[in-house]
PDB file of N, CA and C in Angstrom:
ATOM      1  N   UNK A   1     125.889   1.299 116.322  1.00  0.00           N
ATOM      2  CA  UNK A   1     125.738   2.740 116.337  1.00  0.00           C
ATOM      3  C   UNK A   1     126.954   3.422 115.713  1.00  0.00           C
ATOM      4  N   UNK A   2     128.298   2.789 116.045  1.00  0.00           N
ATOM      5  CA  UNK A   2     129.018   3.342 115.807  1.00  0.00           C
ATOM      6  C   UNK A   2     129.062   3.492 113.690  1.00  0.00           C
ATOM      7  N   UNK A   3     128.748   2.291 113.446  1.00  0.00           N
ATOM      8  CA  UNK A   3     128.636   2.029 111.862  1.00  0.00           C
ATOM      9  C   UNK A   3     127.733   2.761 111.380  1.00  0.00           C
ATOM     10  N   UNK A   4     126.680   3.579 111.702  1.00  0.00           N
ATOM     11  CA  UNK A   4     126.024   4.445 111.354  1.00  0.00           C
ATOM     12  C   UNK A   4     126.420   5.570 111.087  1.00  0.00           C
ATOM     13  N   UNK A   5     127.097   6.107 112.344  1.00  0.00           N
ATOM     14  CA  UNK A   5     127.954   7.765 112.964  1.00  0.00           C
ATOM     15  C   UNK A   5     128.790   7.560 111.893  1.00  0.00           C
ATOM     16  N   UNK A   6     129.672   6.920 111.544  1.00  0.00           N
ATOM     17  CA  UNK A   6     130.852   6.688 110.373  1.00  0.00           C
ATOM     18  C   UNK A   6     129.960   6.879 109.177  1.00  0.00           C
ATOM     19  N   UNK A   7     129.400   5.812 108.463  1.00  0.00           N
ATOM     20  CA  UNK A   7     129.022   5.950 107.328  1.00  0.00           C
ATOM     21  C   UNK A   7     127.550   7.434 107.532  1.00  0.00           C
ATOM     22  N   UNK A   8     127.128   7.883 108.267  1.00  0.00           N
ATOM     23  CA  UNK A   8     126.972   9.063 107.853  1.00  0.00           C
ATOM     24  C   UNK A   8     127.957  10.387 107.524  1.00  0.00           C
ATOM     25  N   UNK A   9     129.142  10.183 108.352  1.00  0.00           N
ATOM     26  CA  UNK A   9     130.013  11.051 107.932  1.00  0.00           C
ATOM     27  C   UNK A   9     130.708  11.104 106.681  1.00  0.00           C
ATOM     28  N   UNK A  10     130.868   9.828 106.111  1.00  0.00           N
ATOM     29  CA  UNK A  10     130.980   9.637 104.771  1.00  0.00           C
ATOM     30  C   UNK A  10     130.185  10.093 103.683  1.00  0.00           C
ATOM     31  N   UNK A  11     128.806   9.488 104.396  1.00  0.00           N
ATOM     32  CA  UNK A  11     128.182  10.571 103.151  1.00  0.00           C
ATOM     33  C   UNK A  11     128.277  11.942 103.298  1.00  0.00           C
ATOM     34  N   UNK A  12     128.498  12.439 104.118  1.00  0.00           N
ATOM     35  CA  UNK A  12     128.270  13.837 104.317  1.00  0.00           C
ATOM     36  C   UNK A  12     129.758  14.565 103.654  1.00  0.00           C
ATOM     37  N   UNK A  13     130.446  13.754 104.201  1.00  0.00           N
ATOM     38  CA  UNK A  13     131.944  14.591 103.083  1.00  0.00           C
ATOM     39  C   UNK A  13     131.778  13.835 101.907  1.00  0.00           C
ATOM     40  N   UNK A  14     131.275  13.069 101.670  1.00  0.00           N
ATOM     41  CA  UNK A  14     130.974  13.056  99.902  1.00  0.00           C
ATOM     42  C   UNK A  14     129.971  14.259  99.484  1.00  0.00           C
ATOM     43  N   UNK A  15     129.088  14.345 100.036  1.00  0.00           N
ATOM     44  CA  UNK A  15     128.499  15.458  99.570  1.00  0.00           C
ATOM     45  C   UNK A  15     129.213  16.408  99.495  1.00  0.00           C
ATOM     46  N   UNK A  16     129.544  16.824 100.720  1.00  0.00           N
ATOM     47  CA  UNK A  16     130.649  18.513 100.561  1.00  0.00           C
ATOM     48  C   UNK A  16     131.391  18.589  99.280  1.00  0.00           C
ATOM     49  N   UNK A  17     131.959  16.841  99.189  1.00  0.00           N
ATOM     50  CA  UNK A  17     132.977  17.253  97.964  1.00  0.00           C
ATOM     51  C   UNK A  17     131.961  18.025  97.140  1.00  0.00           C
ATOM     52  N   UNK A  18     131.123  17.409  96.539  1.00  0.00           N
ATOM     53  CA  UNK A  18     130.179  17.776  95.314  1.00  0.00           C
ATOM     54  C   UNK A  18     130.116  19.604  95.384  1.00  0.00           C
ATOM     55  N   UNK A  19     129.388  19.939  97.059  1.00  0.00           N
ATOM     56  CA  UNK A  19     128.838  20.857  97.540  1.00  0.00           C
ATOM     57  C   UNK A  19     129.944  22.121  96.898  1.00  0.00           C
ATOM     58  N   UNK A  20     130.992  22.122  97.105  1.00  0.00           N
ATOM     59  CA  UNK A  20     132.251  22.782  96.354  1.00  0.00           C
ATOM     60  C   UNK A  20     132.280  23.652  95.149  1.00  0.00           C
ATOM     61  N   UNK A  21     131.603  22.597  94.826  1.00  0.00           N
ATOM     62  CA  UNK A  21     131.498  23.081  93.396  1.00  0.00           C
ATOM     63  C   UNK A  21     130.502  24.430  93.271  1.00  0.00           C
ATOM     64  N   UNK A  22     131.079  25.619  92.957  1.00  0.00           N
ATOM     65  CA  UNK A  22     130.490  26.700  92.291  1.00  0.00           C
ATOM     66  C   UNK A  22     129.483  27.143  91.622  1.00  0.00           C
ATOM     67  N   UNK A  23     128.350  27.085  91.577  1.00  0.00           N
ATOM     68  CA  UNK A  23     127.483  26.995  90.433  1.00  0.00           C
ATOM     69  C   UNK A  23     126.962  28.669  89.909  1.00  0.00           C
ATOM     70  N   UNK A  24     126.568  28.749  88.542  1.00  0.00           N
ATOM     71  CA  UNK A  24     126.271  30.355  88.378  1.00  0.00           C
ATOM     72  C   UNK A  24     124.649  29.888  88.544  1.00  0.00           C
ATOM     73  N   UNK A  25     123.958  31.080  89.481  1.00  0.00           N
ATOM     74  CA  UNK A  25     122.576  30.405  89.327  1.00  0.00           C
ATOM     75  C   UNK A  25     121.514  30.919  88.600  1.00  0.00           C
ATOM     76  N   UNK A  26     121.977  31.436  87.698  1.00  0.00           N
ATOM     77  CA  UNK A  26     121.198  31.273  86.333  1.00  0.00           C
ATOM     78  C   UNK A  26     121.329  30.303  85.630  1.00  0.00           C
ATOM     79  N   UNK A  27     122.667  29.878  85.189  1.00  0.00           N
ATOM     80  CA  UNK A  27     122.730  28.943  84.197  1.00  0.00           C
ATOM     81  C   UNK A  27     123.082  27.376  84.438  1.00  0.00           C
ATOM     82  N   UNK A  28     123.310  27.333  86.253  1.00  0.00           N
ATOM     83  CA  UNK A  28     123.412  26.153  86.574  1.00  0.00           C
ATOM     84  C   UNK A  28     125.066  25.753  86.078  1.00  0.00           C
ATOM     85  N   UNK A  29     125.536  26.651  85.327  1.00  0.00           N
ATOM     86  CA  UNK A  29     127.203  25.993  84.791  1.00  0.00           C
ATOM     87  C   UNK A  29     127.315  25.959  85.972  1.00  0.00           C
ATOM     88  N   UNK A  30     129.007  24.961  85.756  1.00  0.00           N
ATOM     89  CA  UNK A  30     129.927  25.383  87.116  1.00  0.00           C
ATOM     90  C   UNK A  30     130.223  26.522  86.967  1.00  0.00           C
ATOM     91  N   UNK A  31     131.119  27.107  87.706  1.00  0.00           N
ATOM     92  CA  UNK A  31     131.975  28.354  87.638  1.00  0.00           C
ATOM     93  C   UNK A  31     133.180  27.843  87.717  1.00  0.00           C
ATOM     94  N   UNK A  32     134.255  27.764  86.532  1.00  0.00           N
ATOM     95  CA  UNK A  32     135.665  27.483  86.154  1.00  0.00           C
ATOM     96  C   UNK A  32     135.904  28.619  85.146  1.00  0.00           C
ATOM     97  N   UNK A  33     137.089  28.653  84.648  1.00  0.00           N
ATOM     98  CA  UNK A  33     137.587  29.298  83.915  1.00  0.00           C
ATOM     99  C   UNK A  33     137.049  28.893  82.356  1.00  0.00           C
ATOM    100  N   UNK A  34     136.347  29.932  81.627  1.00  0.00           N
ATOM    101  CA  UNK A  34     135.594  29.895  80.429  1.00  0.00           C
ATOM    102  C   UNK A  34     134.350  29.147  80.406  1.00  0.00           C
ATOM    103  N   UNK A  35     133.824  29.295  81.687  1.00  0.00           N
ATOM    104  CA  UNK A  35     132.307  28.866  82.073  1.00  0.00           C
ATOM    105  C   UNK A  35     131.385  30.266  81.093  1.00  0.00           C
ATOM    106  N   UNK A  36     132.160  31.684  80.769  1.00  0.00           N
ATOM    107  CA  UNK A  36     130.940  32.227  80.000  1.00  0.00           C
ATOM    108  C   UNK A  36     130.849  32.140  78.862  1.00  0.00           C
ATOM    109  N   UNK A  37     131.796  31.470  78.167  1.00  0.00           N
ATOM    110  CA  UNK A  37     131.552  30.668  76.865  1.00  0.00           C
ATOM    111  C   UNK A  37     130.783  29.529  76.706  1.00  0.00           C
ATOM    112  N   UNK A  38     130.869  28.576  77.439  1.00  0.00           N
ATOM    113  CA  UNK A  38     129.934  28.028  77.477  1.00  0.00           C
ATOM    114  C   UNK A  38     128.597  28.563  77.231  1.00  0.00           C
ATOM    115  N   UNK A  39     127.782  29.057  78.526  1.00  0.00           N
ATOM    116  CA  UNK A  39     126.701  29.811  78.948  1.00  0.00           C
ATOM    117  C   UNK A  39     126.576  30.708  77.330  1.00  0.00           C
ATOM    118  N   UNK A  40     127.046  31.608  77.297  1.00  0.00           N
ATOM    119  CA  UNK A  40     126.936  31.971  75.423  1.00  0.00           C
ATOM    120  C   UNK A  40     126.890  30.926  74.335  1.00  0.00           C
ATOM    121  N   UNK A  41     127.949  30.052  74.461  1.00  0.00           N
ATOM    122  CA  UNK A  41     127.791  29.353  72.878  1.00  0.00           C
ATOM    123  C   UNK A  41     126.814  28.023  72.926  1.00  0.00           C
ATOM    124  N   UNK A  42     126.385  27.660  74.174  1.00  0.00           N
ATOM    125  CA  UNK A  42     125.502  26.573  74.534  1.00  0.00           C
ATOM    126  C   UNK A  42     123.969  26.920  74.715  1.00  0.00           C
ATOM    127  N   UNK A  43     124.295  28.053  75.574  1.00  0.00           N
ATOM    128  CA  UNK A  43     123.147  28.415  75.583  1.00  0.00           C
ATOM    129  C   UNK A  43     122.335  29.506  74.670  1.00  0.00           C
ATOM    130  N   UNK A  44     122.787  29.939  73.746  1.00  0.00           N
ATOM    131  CA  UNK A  44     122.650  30.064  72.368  1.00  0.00           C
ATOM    132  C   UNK A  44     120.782  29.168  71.927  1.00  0.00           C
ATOM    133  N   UNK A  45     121.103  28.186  71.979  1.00  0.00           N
ATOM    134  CA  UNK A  45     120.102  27.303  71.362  1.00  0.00           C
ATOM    135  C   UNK A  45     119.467  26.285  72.340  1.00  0.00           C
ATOM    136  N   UNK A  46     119.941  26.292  73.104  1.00  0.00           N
ATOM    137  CA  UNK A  46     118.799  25.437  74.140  1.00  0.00           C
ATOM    138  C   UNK A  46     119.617  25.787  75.625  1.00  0.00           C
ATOM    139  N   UNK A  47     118.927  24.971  76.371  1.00  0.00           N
ATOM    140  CA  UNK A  47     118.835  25.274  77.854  1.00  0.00           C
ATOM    141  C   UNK A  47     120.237  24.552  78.372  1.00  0.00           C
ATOM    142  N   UNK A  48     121.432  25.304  79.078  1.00  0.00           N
ATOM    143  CA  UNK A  48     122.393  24.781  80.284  1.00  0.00           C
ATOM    144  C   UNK A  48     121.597  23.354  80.220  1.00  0.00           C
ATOM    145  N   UNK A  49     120.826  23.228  80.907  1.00  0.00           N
ATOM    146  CA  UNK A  49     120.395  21.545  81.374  1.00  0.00           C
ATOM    147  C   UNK A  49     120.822  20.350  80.444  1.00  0.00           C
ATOM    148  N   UNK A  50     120.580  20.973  79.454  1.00  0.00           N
ATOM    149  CA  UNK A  50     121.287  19.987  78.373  1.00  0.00           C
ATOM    150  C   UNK A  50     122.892  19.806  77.934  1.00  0.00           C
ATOM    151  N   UNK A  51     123.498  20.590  78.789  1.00  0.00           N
ATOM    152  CA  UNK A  51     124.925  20.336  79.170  1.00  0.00           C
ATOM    153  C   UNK A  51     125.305  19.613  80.418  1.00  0.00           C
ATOM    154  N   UNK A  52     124.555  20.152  81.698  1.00  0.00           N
ATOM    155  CA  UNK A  52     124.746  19.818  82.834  1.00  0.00           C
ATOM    156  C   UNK A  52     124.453  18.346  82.997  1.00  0.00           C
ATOM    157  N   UNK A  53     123.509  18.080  82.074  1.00  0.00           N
ATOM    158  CA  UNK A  53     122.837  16.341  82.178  1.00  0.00           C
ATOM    159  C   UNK A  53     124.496  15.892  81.328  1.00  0.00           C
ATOM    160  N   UNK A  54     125.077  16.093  80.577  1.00  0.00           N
ATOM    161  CA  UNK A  54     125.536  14.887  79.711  1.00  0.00           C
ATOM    162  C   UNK A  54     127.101  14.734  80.452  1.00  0.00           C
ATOM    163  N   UNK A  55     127.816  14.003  80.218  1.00  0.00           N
ATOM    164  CA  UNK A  55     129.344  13.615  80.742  1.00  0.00           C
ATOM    165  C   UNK A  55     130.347  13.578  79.683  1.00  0.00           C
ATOM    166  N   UNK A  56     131.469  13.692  78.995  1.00  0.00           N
ATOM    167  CA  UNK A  56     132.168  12.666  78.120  1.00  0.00           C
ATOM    168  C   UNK A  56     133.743  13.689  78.349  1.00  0.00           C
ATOM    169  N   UNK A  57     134.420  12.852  77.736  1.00  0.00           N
ATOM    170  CA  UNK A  57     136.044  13.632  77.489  1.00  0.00           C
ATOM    171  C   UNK A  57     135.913  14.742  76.295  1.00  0.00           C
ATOM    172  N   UNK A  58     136.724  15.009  76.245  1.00  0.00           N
ATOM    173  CA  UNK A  58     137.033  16.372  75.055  1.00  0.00           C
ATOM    174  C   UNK A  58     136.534  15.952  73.511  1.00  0.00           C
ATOM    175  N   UNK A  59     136.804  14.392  72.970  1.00  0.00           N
ATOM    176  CA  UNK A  59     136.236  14.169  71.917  1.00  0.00           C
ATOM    177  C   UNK A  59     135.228  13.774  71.833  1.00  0.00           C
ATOM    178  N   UNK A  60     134.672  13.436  72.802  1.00  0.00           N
ATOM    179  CA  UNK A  60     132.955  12.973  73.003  1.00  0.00           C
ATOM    180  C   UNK A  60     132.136  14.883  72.708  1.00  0.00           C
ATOM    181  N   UNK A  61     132.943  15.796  73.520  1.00  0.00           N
ATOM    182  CA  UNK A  61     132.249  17.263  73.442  1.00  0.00           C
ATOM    183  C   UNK A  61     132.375  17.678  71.798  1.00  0.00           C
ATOM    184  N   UNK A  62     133.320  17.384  71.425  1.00  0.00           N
ATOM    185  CA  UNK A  62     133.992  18.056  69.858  1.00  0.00           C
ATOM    186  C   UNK A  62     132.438  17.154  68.954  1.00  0.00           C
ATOM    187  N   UNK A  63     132.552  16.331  69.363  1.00  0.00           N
ATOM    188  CA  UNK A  63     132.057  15.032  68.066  1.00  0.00           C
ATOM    189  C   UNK A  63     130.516  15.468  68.431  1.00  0.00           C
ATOM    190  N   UNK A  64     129.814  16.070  69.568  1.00  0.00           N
ATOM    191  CA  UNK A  64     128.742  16.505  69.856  1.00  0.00           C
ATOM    192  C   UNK A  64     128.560  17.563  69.607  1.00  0.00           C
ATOM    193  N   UNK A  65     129.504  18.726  69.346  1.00  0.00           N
ATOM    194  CA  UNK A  65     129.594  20.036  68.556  1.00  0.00           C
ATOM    195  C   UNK A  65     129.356  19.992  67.187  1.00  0.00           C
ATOM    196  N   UNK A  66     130.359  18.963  66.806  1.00  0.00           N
ATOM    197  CA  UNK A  66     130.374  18.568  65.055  1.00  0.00           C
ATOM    198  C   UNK A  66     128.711  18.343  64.708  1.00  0.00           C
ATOM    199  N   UNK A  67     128.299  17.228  65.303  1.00  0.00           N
ATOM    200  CA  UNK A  67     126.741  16.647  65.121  1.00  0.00           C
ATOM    201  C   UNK A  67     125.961  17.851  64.845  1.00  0.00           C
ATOM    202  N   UNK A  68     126.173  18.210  66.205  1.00  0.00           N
ATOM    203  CA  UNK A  68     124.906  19.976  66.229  1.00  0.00           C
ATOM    204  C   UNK A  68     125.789  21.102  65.056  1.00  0.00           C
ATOM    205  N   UNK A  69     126.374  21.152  64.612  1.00  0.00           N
ATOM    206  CA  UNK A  69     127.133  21.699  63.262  1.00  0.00           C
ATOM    207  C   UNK A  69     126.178  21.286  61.970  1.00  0.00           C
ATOM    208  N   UNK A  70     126.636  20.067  61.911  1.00  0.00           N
ATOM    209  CA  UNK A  70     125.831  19.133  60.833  1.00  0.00           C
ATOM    210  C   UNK A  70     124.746  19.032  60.682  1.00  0.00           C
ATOM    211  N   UNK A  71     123.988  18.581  62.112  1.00  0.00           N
ATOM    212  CA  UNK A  71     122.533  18.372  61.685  1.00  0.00           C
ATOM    213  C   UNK A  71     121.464  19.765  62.496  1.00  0.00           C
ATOM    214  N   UNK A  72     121.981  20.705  63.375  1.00  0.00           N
ATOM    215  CA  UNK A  72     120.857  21.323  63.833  1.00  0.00           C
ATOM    216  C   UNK A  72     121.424  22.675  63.403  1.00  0.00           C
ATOM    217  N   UNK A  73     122.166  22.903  62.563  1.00  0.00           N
ATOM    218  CA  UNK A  73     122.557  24.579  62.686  1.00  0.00           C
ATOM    219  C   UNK A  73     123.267  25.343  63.135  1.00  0.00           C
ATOM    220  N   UNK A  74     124.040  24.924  63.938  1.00  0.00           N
ATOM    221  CA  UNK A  74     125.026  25.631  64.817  1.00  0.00           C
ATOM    222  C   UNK A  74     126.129  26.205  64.113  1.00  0.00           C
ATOM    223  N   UNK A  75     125.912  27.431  64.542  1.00  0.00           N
ATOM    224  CA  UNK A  75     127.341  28.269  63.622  1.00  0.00           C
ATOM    225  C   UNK A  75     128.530  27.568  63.627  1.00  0.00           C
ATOM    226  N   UNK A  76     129.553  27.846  63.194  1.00  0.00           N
ATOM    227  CA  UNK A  76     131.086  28.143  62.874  1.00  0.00           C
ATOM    228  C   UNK A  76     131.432  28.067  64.372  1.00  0.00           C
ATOM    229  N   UNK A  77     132.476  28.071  64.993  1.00  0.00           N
ATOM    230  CA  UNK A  77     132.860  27.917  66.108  1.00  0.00           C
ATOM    231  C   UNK A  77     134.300  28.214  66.003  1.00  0.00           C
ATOM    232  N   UNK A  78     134.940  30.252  66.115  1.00  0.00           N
ATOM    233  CA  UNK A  78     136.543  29.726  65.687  1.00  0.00           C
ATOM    234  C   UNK A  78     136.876  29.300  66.677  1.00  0.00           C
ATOM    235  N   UNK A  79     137.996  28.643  66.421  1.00  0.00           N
ATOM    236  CA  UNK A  79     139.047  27.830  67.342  1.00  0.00           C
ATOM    237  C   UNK A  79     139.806  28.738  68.530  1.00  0.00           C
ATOM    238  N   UNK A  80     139.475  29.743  68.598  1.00  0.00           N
ATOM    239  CA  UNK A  80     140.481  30.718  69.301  1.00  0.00           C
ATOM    240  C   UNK A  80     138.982  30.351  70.766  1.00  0.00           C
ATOM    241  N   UNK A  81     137.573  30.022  70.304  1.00  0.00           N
ATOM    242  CA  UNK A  81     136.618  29.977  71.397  1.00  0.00           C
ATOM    243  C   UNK A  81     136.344  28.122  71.685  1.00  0.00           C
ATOM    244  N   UNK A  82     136.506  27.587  70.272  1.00  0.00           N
ATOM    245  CA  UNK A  82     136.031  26.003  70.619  1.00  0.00           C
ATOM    246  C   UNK A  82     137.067  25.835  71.397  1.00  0.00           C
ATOM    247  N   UNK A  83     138.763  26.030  71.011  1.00  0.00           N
ATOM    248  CA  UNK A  83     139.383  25.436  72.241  1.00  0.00           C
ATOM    249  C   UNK A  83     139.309  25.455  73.963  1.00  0.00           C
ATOM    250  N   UNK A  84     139.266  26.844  73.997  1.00  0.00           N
ATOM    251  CA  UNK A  84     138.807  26.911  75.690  1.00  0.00           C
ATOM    252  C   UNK A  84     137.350  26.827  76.081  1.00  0.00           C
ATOM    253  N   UNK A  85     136.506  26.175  75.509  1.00  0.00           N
ATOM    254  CA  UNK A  85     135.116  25.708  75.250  1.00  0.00           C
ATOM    255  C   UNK A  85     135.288  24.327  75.729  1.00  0.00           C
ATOM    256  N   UNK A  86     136.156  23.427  74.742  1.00  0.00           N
ATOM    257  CA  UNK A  86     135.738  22.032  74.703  1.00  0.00           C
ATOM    258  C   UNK A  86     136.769  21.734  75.922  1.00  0.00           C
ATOM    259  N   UNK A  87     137.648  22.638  76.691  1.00  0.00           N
ATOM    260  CA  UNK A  87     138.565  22.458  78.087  1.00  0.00           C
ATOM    261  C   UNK A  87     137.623  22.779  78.898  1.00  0.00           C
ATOM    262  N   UNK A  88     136.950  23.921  79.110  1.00  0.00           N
ATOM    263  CA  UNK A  88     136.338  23.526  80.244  1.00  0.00           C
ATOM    264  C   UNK A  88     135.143  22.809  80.062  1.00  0.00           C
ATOM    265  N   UNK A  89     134.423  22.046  78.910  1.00  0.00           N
ATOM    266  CA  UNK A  89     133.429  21.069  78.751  1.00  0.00           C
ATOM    267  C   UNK A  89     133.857  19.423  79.303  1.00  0.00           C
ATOM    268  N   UNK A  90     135.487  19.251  78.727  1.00  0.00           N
ATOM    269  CA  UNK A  90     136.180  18.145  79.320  1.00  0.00           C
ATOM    270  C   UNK A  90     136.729  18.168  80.770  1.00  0.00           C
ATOM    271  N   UNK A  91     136.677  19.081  81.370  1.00  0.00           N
ATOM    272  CA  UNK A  91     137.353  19.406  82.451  1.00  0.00           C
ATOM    273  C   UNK A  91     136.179  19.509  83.561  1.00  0.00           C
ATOM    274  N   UNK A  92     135.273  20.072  83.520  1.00  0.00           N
ATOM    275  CA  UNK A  92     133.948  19.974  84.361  1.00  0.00           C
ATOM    276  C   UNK A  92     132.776  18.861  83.927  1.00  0.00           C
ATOM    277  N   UNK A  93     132.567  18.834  83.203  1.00  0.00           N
ATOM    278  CA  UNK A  93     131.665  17.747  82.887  1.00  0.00           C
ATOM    279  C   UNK A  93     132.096  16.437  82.307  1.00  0.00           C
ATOM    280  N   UNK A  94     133.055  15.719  82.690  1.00  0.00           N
ATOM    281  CA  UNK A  94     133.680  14.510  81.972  1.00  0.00           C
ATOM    282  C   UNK A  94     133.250  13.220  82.995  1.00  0.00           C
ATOM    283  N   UNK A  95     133.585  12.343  81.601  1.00  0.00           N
ATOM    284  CA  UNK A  95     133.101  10.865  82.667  1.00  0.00           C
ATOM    285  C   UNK A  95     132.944  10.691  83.640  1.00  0.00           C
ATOM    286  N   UNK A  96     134.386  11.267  84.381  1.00  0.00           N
ATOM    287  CA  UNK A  96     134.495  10.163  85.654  1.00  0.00           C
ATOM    288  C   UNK A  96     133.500  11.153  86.640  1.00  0.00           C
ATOM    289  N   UNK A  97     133.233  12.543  86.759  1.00  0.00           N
ATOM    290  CA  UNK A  97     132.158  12.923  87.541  1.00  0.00           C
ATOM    291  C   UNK A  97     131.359  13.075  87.555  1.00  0.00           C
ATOM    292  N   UNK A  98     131.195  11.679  87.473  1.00  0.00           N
ATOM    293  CA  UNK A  98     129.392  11.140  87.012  1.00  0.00           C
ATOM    294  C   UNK A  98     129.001  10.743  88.519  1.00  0.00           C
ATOM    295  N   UNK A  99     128.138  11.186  89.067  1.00  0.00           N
ATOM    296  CA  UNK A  99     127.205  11.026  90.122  1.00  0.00           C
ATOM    297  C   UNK A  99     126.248   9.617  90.117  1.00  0.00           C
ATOM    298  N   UNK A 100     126.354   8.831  89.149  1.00  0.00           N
ATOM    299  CA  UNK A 100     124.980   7.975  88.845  1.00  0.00           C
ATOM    300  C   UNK A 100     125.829   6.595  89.397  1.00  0.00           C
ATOM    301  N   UNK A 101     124.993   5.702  89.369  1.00  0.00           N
ATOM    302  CA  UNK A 101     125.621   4.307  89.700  1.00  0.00           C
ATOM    303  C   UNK A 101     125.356   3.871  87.967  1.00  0.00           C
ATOM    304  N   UNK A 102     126.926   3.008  87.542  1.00  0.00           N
ATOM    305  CA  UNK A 102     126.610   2.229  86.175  1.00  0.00           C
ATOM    306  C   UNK A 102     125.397   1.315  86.261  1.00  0.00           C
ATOM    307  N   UNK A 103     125.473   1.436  84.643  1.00  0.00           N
ATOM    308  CA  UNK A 103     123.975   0.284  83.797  1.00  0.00           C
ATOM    309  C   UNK A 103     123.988  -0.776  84.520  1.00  0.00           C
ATOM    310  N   UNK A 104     122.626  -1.046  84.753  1.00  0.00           N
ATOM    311  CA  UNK A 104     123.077  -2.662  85.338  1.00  0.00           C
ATOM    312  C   UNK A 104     122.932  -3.683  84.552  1.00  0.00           C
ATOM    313  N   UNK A 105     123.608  -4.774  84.182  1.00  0.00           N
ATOM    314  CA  UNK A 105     124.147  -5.793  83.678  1.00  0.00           C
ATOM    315  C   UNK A 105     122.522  -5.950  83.017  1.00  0.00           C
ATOM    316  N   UNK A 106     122.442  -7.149  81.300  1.00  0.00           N
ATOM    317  CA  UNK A 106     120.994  -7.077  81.035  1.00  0.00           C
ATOM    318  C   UNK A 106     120.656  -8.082  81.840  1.00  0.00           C
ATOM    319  N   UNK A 107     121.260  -9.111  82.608  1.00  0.00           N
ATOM    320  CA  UNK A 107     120.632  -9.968  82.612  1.00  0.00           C
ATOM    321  C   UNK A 107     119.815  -9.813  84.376  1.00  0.00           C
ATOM    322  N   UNK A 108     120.063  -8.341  84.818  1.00  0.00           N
ATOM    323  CA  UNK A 108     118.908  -7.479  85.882  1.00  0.00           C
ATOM    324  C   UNK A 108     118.425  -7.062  85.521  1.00  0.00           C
ATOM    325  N   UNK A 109     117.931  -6.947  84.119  1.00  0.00           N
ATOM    326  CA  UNK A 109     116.849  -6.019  83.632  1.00  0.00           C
ATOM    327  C   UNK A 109     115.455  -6.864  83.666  1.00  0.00           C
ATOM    328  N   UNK A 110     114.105  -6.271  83.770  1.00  0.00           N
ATOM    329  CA  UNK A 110     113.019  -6.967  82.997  1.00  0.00           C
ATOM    330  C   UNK A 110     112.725  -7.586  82.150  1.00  0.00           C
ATOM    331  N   UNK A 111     112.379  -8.808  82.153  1.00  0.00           N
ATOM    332  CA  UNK A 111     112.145  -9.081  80.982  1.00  0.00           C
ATOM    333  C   UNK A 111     113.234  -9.913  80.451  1.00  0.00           C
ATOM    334  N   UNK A 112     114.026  -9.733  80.932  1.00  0.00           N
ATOM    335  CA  UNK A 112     115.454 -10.318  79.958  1.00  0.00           C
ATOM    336  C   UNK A 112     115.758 -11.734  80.884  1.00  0.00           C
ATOM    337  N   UNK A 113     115.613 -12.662  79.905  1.00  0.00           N
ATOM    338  CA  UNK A 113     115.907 -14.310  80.642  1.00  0.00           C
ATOM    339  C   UNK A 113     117.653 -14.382  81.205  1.00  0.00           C
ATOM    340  N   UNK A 114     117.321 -15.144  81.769  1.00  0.00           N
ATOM    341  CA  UNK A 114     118.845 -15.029  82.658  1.00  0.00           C
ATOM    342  C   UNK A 114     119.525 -16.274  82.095  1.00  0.00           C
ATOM    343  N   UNK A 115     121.200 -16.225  81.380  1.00  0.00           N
ATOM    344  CA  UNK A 115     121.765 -16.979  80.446  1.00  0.00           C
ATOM    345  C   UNK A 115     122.476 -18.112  81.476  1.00  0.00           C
TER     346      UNK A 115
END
């Protein structure tokens, strides 16, 4: 019983941590500093969700700006807005606060013979 009472409390302040977090509820951003740049220059052309889903550091955001530059249209971006753009893109949405459990190895996948 007692191993229960514990590891529910664990989950439960893991959640809170998460719970913390600010959200605008229109756009689902967090709320940090230059969250309405985002919400403007992202949401511009498609939906928050397609920010909120993805993770990476500052050059994973830049090199995903560049792409949508290159191949879908996306304006010019001066630097006086990409910089405090791609800080709070690296700063709220980066790797490590990833919620998911990693890939699992191929050789747990379907299908895939075990070496």
């Amino acid at each position: 019983m007692r191993f229960v009472v514990a590891l529910l409390l664990v989950s439960l302040a893991a959640f809170a941590a998460r719970a913390d977090d600010k959200l605008d509820p229109e756009t689902g951003l967090k709320i940090a500093p230059n969250w309405e740049l985002a919400a403007a220059q992202c949401g511009g052309c498609h939906s928050h969700q397609l920010v909120t889903a993805q993770r990476g550091d500052r050059e994973y955001w830049l090199q995903l700006i560049r792409w949508m530059q290159r191949t879908q249209n996306l304006w010019p971006i001066p630097a006086e807005i990409e910089e405090p753009l791609l800080e709070y893109l690296a700063t709220n949405y980066n790797e490590t606060d990833w919620g998911r459990r990693p890939p699992l190895p191929p050789t747990l996948l379907p299908g895939v013979a075990k070496q």
